[in-house]
Protein backbone atom coordinates (compact mmCIF):
# COMPACT_ATOMS: atom_id res chain seq x y z
CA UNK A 1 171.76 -48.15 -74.46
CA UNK A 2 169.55 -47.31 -77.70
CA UNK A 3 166.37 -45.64 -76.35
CA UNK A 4 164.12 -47.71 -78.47
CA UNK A 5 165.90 -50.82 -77.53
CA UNK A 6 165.71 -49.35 -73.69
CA UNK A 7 162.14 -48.28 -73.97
CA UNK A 8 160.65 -51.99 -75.34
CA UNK A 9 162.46 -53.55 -72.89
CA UNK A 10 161.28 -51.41 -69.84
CA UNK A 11 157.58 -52.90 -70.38
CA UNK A 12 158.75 -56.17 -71.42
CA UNK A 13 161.30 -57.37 -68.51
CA UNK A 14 161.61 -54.37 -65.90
CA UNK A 15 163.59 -56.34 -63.59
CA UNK A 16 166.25 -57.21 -65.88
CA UNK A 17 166.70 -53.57 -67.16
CA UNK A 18 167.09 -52.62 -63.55
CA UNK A 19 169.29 -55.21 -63.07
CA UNK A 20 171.10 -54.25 -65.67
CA UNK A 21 171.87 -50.50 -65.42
CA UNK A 22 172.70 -50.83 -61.66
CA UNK A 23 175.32 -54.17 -62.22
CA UNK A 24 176.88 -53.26 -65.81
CA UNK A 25 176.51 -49.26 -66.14
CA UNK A 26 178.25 -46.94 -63.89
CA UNK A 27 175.22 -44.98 -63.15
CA UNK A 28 175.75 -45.96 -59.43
CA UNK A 29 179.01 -44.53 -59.44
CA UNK A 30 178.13 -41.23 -61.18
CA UNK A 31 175.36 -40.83 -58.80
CA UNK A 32 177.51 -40.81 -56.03
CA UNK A 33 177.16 -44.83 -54.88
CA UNK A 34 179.13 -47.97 -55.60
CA UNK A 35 178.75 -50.60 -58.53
CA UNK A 36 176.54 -53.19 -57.30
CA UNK A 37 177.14 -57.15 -57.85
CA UNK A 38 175.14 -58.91 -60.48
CA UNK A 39 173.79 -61.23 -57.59
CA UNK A 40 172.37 -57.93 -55.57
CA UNK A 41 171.40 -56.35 -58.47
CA UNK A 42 169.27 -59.04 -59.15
CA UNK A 43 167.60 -59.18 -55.88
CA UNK A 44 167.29 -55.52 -55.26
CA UNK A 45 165.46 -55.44 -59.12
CA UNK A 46 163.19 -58.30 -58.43
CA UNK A 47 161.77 -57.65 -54.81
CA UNK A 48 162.74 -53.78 -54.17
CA UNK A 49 162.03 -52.42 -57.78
CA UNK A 50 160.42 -49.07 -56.19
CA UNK A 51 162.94 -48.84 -53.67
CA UNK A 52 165.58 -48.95 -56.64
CA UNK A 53 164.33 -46.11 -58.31
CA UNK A 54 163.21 -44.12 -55.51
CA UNK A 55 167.05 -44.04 -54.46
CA UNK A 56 168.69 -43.31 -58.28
CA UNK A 57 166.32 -40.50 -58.57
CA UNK A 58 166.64 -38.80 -54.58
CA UNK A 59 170.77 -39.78 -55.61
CA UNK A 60 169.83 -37.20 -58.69
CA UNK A 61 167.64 -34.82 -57.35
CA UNK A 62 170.91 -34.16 -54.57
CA UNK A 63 173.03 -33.89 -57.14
CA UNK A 64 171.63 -30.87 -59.24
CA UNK A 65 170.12 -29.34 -56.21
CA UNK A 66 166.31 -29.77 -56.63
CA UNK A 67 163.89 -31.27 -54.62
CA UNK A 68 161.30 -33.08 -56.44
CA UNK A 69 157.79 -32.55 -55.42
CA UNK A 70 154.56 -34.71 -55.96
CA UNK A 71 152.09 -32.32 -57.56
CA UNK A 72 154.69 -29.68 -59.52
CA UNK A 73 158.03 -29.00 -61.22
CA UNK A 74 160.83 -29.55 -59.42
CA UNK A 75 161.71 -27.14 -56.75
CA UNK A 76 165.59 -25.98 -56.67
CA UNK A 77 167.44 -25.96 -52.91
CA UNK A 78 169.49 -23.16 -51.43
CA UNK A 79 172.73 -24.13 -50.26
């Protein structure tokens, strides 16, 4: 998606962006998950936006190794 177009409609309808990359991308997949259905992509985007996020991003942080901290830069993990 154009990060302009991406970007306006982040503040304008949050849910439906959500709903959107987790139903029609294949971000799930490369992250290690499944393709969700439009119906509980929907949901999840509505009433469990943080949740949503929170899991792409811990999804993320496990794949290149780092473990994201609060108050600093990322940290990276010893395997």
């Amino acid at each position: 998606m154009n990060y302009w177009a991406s970007l306006v409609l982040s503040f304008y309808a949050p849910c439906l962006l959500l709903c959107v990359v987790n139903s029609c991308t294949d971000l799930n997949v490369k992250l290690g998950g499944q393709k969700q259905n439009v119906i509980m992509a929907t949901l999840c985007s509505c009433f469990c936006s943080c949740c949503l996020i929170t899991q792409d991003a811990e999804a993320l942080d496990l794949m290149l190794g780092v473990k994201g901290s609060l108050l600093g830069a990322p940290v990276q993990v010893r395997k």
